[in-house]
PDB file of N, CA and C in Angstrom:
ATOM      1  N   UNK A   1       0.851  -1.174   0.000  1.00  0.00           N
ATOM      2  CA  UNK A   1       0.000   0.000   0.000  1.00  0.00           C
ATOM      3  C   UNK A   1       0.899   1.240   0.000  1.00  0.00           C
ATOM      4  N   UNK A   2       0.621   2.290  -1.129  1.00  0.00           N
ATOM      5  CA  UNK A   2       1.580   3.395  -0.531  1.00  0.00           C
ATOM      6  C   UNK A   2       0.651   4.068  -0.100  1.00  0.00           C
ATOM      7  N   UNK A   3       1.590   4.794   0.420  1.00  0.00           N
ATOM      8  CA  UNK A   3       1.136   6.141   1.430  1.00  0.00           C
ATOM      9  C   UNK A   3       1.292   7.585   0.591  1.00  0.00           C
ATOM     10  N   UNK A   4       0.659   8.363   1.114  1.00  0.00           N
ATOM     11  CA  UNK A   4       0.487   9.625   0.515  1.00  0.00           C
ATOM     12  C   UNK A   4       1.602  10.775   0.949  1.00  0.00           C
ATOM     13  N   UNK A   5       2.305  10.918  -0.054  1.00  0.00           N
ATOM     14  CA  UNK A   5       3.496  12.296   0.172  1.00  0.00           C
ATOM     15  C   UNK A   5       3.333  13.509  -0.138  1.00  0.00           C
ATOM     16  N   UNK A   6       2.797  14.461   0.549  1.00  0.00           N
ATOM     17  CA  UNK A   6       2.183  16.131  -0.229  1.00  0.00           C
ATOM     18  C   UNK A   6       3.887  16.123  -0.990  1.00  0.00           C
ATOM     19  N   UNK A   7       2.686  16.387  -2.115  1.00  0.00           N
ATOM     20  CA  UNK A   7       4.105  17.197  -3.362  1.00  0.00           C
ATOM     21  C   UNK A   7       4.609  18.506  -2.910  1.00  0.00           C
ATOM     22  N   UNK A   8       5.941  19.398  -3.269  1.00  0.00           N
ATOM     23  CA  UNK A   8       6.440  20.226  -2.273  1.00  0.00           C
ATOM     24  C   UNK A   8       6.347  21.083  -3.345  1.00  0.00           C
ATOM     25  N   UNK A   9       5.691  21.586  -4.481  1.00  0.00           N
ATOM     26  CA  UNK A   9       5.501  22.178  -5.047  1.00  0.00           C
ATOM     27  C   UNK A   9       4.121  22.256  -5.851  1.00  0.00           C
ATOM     28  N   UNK A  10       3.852  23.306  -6.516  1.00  0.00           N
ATOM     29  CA  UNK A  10       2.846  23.445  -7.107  1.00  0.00           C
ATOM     30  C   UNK A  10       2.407  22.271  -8.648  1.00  0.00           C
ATOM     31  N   UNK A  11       3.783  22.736  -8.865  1.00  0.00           N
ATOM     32  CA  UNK A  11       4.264  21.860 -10.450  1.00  0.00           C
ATOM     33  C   UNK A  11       4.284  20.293 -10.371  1.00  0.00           C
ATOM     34  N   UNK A  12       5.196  20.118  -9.226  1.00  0.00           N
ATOM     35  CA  UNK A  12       5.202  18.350  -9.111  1.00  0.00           C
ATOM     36  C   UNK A  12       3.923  18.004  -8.612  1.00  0.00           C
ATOM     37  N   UNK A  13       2.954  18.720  -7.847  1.00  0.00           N
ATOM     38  CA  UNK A  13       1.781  18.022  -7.742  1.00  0.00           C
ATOM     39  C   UNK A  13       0.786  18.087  -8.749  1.00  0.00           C
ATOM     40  N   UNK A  14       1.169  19.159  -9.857  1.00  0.00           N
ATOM     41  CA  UNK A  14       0.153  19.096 -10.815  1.00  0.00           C
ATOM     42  C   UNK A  14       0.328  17.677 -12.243  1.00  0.00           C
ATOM     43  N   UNK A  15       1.680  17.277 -12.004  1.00  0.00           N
ATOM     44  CA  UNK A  15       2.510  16.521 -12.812  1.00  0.00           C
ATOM     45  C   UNK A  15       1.776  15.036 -12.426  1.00  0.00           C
ATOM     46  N   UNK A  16       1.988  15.332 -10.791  1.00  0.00           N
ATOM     47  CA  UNK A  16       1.660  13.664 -10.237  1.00  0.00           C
ATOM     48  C   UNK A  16       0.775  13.112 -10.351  1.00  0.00           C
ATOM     49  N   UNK A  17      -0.632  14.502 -10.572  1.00  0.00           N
ATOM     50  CA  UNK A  17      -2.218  14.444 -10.503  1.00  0.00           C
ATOM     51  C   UNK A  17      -2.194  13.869 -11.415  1.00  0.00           C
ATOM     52  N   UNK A  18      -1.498  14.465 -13.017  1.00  0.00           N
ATOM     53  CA  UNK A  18      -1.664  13.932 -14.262  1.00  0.00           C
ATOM     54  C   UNK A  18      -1.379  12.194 -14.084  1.00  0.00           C
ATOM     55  N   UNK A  19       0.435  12.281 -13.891  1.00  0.00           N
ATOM     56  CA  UNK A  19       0.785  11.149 -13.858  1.00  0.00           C
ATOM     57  C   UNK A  19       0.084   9.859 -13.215  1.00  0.00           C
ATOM     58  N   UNK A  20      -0.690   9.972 -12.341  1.00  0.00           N
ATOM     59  CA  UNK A  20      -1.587   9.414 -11.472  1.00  0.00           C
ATOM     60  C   UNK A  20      -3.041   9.273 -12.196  1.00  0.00           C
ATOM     61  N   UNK A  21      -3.273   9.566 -13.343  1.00  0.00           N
ATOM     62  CA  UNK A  21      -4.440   9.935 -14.004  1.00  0.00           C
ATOM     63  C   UNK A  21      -5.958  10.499 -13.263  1.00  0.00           C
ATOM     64  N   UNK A  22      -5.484  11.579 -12.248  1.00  0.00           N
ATOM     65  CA  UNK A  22      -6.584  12.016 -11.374  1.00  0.00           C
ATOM     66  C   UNK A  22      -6.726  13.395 -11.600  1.00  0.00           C
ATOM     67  N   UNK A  23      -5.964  13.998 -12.752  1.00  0.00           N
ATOM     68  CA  UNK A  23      -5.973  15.764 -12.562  1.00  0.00           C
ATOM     69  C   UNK A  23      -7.309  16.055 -13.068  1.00  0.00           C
ATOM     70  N   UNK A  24      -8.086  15.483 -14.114  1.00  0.00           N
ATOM     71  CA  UNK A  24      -9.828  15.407 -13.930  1.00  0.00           C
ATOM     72  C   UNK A  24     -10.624  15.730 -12.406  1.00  0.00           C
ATOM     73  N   UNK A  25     -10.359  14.094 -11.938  1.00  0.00           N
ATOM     74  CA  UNK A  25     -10.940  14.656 -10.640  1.00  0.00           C
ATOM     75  C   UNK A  25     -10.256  15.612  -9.491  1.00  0.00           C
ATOM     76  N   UNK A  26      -9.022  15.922  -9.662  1.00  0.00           N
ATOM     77  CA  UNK A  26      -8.576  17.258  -8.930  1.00  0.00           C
ATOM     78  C   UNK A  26      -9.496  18.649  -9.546  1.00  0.00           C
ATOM     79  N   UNK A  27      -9.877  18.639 -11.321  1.00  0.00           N
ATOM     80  CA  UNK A  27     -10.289  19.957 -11.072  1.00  0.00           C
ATOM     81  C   UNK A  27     -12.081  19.508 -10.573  1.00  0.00           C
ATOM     82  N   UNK A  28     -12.503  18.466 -10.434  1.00  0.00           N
ATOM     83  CA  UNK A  28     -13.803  18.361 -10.455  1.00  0.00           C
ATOM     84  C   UNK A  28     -13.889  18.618  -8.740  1.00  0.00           C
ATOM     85  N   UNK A  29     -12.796  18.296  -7.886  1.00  0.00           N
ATOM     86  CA  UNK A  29     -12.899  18.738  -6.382  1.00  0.00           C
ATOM     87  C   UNK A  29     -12.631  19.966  -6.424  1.00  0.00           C
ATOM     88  N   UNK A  30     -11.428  21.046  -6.800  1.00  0.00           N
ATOM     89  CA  UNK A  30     -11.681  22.350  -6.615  1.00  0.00           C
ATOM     90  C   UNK A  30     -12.722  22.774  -7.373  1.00  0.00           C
ATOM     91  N   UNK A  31     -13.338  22.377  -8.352  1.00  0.00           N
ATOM     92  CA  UNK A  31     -14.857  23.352  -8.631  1.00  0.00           C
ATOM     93  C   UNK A  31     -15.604  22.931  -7.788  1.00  0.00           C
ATOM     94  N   UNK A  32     -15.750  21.745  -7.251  1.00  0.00           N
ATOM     95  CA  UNK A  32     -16.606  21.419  -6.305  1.00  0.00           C
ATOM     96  C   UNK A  32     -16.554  21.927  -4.696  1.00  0.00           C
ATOM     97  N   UNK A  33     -16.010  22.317  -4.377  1.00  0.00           N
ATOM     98  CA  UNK A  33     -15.581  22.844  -3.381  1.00  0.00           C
ATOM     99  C   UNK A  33     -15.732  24.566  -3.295  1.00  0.00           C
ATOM    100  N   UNK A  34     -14.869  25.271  -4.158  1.00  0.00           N
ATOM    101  CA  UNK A  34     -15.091  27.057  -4.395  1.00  0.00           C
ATOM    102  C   UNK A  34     -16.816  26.386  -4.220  1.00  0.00           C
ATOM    103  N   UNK A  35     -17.255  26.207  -5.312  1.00  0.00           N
ATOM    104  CA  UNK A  35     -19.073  25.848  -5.411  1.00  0.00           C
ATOM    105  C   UNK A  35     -19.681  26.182  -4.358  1.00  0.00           C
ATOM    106  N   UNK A  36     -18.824  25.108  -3.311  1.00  0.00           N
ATOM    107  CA  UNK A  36     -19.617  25.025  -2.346  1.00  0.00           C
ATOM    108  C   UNK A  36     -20.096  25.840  -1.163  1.00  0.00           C
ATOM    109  N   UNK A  37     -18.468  26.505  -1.600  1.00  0.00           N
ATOM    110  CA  UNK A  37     -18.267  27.745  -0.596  1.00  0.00           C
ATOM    111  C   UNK A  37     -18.861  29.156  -1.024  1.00  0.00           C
ATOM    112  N   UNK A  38     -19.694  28.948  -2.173  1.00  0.00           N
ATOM    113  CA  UNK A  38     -20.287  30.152  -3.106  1.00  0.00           C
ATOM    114  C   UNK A  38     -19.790  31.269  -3.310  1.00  0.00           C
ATOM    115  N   UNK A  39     -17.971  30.556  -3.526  1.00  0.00           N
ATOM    116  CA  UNK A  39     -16.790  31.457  -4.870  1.00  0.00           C
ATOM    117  C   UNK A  39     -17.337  30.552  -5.986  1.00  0.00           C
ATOM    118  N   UNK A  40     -17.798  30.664  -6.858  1.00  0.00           N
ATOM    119  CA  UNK A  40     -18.240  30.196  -8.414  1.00  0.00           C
ATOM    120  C   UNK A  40     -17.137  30.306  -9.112  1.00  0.00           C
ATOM    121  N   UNK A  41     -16.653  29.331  -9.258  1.00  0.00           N
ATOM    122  CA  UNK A  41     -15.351  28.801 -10.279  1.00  0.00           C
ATOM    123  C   UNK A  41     -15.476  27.795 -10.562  1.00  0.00           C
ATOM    124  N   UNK A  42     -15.253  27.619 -12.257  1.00  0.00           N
ATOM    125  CA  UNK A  42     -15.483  26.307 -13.142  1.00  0.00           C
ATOM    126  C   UNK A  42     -14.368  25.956 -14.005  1.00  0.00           C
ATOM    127  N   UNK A  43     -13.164  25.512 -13.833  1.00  0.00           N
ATOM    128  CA  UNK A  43     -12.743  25.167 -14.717  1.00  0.00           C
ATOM    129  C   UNK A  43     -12.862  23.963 -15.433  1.00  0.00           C
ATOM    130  N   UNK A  44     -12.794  24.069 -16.851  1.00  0.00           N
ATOM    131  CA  UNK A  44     -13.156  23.323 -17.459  1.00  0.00           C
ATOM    132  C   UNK A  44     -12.399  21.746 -17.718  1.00  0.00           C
ATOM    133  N   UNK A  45     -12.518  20.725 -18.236  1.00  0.00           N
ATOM    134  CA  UNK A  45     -11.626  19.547 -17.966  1.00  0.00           C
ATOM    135  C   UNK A  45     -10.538  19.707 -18.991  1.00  0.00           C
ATOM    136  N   UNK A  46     -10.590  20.789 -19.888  1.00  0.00           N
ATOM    137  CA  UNK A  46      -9.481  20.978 -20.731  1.00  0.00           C
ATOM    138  C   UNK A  46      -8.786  21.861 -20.374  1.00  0.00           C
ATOM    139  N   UNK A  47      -9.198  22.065 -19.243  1.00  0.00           N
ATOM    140  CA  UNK A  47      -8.110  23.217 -18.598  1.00  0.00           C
ATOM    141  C   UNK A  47      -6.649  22.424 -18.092  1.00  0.00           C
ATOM    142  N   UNK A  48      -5.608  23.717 -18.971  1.00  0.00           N
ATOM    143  CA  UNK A  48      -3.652  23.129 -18.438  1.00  0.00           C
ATOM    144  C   UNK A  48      -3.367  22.886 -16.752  1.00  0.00           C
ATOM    145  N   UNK A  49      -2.407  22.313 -16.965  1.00  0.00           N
ATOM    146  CA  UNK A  49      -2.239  22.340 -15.257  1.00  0.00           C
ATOM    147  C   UNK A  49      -1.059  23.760 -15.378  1.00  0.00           C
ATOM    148  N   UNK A  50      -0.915  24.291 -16.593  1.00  0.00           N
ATOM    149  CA  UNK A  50      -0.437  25.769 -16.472  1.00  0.00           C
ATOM    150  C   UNK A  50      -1.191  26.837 -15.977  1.00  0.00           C
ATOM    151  N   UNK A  51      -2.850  26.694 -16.566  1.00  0.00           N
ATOM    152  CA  UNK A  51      -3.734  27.956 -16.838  1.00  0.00           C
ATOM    153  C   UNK A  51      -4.389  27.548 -15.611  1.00  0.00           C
ATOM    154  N   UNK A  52      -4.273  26.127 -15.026  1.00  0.00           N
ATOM    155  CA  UNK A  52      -5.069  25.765 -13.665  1.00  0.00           C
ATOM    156  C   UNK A  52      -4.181  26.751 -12.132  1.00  0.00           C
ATOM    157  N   UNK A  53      -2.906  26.720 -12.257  1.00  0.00           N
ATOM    158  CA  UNK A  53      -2.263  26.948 -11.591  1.00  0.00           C
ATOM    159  C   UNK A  53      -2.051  28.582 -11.694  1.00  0.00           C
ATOM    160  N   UNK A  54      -2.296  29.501 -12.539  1.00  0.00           N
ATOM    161  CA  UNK A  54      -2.374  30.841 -12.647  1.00  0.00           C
ATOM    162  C   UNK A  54      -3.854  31.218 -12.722  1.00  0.00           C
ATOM    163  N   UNK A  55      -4.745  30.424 -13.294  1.00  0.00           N
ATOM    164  CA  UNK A  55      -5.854  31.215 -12.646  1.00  0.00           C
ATOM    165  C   UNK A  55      -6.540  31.069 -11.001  1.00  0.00           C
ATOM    166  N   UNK A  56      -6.185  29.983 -10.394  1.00  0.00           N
ATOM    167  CA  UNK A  56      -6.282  29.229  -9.070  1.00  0.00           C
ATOM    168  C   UNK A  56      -5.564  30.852  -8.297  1.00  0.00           C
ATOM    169  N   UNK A  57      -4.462  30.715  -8.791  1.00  0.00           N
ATOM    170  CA  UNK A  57      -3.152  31.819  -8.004  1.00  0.00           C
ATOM    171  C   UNK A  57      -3.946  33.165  -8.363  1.00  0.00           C
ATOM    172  N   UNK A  58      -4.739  33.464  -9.532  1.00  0.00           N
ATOM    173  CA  UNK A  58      -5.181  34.839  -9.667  1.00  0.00           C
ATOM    174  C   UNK A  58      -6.659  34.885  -9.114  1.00  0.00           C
ATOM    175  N   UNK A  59      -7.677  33.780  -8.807  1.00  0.00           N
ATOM    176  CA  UNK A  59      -8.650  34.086  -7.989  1.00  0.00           C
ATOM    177  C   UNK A  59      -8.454  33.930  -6.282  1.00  0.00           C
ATOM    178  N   UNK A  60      -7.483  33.503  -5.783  1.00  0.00           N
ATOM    179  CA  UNK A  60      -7.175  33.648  -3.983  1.00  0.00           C
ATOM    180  C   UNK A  60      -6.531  34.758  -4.280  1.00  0.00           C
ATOM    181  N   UNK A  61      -5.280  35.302  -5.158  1.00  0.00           N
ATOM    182  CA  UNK A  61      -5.187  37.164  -4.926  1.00  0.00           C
ATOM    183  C   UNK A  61      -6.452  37.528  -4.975  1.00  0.00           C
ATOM    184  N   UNK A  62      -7.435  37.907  -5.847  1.00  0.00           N
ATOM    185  CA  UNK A  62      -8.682  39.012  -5.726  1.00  0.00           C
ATOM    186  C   UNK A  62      -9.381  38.292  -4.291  1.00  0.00           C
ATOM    187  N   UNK A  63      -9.172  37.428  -3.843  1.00  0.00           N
ATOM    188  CA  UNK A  63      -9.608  37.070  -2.747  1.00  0.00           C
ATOM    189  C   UNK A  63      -8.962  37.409  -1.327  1.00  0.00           C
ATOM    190  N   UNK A  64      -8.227  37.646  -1.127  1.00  0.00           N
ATOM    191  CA  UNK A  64      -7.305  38.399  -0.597  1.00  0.00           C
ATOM    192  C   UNK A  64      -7.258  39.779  -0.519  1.00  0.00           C
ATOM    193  N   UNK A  65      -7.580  40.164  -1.723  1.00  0.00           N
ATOM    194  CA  UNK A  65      -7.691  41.971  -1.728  1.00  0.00           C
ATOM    195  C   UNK A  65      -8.907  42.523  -1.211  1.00  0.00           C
ATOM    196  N   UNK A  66     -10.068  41.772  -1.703  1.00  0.00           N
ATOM    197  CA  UNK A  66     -11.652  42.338  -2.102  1.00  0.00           C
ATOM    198  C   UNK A  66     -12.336  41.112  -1.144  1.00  0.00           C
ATOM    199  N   UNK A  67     -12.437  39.903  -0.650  1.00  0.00           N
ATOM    200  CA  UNK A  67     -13.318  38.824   0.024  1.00  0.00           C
ATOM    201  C   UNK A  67     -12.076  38.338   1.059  1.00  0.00           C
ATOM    202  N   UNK A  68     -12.134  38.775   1.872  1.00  0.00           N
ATOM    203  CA  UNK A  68     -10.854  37.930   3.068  1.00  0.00           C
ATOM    204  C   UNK A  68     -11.824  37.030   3.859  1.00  0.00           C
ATOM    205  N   UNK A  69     -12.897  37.842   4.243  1.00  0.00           N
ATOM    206  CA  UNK A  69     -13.539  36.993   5.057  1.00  0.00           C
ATOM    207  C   UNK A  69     -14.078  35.403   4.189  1.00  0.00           C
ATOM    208  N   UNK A  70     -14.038  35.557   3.143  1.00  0.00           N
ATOM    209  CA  UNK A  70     -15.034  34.464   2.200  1.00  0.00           C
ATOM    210  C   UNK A  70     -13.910  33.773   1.929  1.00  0.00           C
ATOM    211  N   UNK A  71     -12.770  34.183   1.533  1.00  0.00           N
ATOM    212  CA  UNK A  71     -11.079  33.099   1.464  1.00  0.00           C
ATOM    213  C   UNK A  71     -10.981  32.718   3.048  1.00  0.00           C
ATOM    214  N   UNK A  72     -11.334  32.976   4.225  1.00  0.00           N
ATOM    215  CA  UNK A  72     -11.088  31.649   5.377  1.00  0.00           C
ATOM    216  C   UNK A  72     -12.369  30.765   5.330  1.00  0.00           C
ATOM    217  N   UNK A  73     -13.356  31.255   4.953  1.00  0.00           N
ATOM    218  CA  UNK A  73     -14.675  30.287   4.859  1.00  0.00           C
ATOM    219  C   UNK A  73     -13.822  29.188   3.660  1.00  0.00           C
ATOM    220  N   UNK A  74     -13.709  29.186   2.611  1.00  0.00           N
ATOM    221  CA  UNK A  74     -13.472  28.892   1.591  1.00  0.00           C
ATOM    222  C   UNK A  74     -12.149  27.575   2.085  1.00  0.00           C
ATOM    223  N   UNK A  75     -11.315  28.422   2.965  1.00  0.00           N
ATOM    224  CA  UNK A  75      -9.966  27.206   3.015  1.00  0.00           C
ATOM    225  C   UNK A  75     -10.537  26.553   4.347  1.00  0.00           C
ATOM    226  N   UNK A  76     -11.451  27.146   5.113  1.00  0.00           N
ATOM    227  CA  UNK A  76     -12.431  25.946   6.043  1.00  0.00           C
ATOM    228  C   UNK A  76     -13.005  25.089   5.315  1.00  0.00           C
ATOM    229  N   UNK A  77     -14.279  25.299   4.700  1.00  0.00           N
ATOM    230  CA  UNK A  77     -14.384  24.734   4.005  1.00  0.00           C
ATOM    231  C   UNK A  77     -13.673  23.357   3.349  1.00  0.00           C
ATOM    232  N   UNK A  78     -12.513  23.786   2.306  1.00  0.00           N
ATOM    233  CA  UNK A  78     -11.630  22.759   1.376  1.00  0.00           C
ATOM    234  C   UNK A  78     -10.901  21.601   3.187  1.00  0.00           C
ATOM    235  N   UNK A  79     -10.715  22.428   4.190  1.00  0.00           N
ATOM    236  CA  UNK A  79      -9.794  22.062   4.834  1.00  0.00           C
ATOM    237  C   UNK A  79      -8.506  22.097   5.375  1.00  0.00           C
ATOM    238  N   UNK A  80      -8.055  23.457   4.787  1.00  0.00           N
ATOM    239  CA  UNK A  80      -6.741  23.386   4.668  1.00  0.00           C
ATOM    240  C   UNK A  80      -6.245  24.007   5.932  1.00  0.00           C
ATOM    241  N   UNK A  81      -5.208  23.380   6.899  1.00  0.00           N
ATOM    242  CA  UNK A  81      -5.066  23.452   8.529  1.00  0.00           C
ATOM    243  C   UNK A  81      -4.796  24.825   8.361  1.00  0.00           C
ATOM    244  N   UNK A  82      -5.436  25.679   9.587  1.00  0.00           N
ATOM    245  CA  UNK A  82      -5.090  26.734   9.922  1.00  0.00           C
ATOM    246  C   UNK A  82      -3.540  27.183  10.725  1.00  0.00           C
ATOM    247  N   UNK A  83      -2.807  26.183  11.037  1.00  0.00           N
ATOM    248  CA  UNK A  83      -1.764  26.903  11.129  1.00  0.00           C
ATOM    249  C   UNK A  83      -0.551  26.947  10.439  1.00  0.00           C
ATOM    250  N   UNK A  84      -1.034  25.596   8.705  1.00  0.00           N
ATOM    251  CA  UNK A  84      -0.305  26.186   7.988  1.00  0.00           C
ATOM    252  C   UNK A  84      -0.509  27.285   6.859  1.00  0.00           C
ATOM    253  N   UNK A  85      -1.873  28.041   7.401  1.00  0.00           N
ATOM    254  CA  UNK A  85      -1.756  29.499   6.943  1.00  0.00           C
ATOM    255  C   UNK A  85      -1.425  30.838   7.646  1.00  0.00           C
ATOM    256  N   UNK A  86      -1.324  30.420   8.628  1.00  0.00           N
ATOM    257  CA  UNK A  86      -0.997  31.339  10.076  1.00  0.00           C
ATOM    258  C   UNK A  86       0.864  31.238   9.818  1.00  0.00           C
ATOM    259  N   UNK A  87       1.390  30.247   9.550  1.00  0.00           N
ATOM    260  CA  UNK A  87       2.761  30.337   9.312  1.00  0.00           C
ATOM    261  C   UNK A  87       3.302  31.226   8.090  1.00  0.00           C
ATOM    262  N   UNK A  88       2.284  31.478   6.908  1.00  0.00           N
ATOM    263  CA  UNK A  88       2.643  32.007   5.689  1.00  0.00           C
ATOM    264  C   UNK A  88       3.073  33.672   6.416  1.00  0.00           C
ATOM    265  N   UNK A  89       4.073  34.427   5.320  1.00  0.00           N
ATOM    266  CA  UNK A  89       4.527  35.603   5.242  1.00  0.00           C
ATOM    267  C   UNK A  89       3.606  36.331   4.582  1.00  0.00           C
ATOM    268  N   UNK A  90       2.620  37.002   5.347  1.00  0.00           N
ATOM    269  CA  UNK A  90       1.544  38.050   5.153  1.00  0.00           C
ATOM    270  C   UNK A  90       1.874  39.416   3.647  1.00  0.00           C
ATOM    271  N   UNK A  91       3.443  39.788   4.005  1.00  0.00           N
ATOM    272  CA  UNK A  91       3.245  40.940   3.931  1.00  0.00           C
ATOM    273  C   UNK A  91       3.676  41.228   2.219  1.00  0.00           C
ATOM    274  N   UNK A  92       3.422  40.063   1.966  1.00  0.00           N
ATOM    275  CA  UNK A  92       3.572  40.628  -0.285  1.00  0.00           C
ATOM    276  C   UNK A  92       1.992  39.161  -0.410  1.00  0.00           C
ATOM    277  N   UNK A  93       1.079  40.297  -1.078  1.00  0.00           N
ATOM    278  CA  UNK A  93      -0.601  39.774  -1.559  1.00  0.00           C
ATOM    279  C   UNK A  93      -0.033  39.086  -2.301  1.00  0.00           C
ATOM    280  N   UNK A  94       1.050  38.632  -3.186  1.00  0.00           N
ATOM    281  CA  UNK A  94       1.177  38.282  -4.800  1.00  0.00           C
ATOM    282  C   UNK A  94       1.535  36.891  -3.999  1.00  0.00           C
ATOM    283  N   UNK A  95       2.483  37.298  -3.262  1.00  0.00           N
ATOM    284  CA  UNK A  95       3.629  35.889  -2.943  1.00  0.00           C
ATOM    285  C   UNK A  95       2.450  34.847  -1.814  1.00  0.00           C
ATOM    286  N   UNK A  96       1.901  35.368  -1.026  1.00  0.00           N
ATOM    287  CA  UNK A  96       0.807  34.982  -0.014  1.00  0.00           C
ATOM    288  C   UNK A  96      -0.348  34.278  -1.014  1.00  0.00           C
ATOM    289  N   UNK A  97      -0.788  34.667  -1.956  1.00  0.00           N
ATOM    290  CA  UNK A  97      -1.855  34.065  -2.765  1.00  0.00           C
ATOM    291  C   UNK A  97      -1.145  32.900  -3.597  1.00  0.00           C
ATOM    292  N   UNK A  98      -0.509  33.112  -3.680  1.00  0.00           N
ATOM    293  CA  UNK A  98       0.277  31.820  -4.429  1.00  0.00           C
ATOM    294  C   UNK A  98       0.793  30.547  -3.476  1.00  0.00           C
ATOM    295  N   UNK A  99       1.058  30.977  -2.397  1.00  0.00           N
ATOM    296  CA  UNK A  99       1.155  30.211  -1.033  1.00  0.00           C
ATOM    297  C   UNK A  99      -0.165  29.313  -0.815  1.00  0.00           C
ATOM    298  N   UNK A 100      -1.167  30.120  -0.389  1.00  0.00           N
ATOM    299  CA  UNK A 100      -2.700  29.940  -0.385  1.00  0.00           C
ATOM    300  C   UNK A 100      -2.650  28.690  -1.197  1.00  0.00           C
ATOM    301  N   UNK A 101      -2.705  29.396  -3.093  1.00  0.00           N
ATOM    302  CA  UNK A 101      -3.117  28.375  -3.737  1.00  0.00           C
ATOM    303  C   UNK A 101      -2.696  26.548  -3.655  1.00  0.00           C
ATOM    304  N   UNK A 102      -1.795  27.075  -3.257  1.00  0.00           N
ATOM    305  CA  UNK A 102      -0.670  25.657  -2.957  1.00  0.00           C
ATOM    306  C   UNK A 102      -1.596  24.564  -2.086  1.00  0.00           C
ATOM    307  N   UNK A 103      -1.664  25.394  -1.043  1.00  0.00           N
ATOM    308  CA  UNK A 103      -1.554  24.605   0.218  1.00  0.00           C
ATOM    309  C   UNK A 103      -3.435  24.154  -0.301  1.00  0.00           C
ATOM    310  N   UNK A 104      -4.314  25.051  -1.037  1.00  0.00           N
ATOM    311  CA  UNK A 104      -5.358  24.732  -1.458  1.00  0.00           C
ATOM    312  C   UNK A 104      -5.406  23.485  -2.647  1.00  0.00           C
ATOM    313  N   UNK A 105      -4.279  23.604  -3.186  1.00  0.00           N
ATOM    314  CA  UNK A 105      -4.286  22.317  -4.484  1.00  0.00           C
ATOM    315  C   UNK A 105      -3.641  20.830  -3.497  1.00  0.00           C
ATOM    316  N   UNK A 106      -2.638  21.376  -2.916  1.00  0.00           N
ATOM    317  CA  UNK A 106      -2.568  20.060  -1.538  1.00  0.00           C
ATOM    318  C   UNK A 106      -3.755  19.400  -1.131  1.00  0.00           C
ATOM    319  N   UNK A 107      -4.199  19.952  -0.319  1.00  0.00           N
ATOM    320  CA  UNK A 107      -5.403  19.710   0.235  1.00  0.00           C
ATOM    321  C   UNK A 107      -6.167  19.119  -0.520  1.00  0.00           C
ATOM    322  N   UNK A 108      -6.647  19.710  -1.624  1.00  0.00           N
ATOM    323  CA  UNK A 108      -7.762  18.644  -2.585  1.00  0.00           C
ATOM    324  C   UNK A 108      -7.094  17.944  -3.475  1.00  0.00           C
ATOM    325  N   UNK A 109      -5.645  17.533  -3.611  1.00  0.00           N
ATOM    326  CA  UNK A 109      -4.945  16.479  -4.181  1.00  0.00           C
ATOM    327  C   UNK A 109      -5.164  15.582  -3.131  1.00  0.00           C
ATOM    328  N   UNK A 110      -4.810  15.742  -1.770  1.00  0.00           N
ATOM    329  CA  UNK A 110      -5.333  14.649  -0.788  1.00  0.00           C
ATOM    330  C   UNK A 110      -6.394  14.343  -1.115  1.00  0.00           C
ATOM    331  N   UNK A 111      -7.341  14.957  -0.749  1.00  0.00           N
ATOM    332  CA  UNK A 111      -8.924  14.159  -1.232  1.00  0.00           C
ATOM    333  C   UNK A 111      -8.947  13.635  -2.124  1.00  0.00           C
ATOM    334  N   UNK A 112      -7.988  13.873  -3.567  1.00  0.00           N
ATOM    335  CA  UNK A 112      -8.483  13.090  -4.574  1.00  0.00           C
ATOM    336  C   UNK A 112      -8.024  12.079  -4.315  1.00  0.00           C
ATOM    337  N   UNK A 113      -6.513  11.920  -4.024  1.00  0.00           N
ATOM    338  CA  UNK A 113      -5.515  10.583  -3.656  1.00  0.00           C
ATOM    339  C   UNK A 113      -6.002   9.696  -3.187  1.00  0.00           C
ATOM    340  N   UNK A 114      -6.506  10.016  -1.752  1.00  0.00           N
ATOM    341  CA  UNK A 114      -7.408   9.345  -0.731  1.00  0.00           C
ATOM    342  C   UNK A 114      -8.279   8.406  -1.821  1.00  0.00           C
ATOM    343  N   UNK A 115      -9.113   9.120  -1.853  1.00  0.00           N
ATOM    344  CA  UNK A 115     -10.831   8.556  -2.483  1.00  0.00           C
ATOM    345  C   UNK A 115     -10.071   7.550  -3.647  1.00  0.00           C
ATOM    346  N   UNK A 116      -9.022   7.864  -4.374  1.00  0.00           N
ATOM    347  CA  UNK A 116      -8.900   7.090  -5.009  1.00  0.00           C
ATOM    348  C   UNK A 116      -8.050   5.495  -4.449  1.00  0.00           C
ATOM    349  N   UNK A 117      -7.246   5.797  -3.733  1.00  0.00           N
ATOM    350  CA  UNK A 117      -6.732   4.554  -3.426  1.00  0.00           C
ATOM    351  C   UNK A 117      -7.310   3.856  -2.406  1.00  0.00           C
ATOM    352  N   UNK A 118      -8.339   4.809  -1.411  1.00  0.00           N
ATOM    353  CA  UNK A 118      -9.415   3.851  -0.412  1.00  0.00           C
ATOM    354  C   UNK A 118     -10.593   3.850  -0.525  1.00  0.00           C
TER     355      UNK A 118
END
């Protein structure tokens, strides 16, 4: 049985999703999820794990600037532990939203991983 290793980057986990043939259901959990949290985001199944990973990174910035309160509902929501967002470096929006996104594509790469191998 293996066990699950968070990828330490954005790129190798978008690679592994592929390689793993689950980056489908990775984007079908983050639309399912923003959804749920009523941020409305759809990407589509032909969406890159390039254009996934810059538009992901460009809707938690406007989330960050304009909805703060609706980005902690949102990473409650997905799950993502609060004190590894309490550890992030606050003070550059660009570099912090890209952080965010990470630890948000983690998180629902677990869920997909999970569901798929149990």
């Amino acid at each position: 049985m293996s066990s699950f290793i968070a990828p330490s980057t954005t790129d190798s986990l978008l690679s592994e999703a592929e390689k793993e043939n689950l980056y489908s259901k990775l984007i079908d959990q983050i639309n399912k999820d923003f959804n749920f949290a009523n941020e409305a985001i759809d990407f589509p199944q032909s969406t890159s794990p390039f254009e996934l990973k810059v538009q992901l990174h460009e809707k938690i910035y406007r989330m960050i600037q304009y909805k703060y309160a609706e980005l902690l509902n949102l990473l409650y929501i997905i799950d993502v532990p609060e004190n590894n967002v309490k550890q992030l470096d606050g003070s550059d929006a660009v570099e912090l939203s890209e952080q965010i996104a990470f630890l948000v594509l983690k998180r629902e790469w677990m869920k997909v991983w999970f569901r798929n191998k149990f």
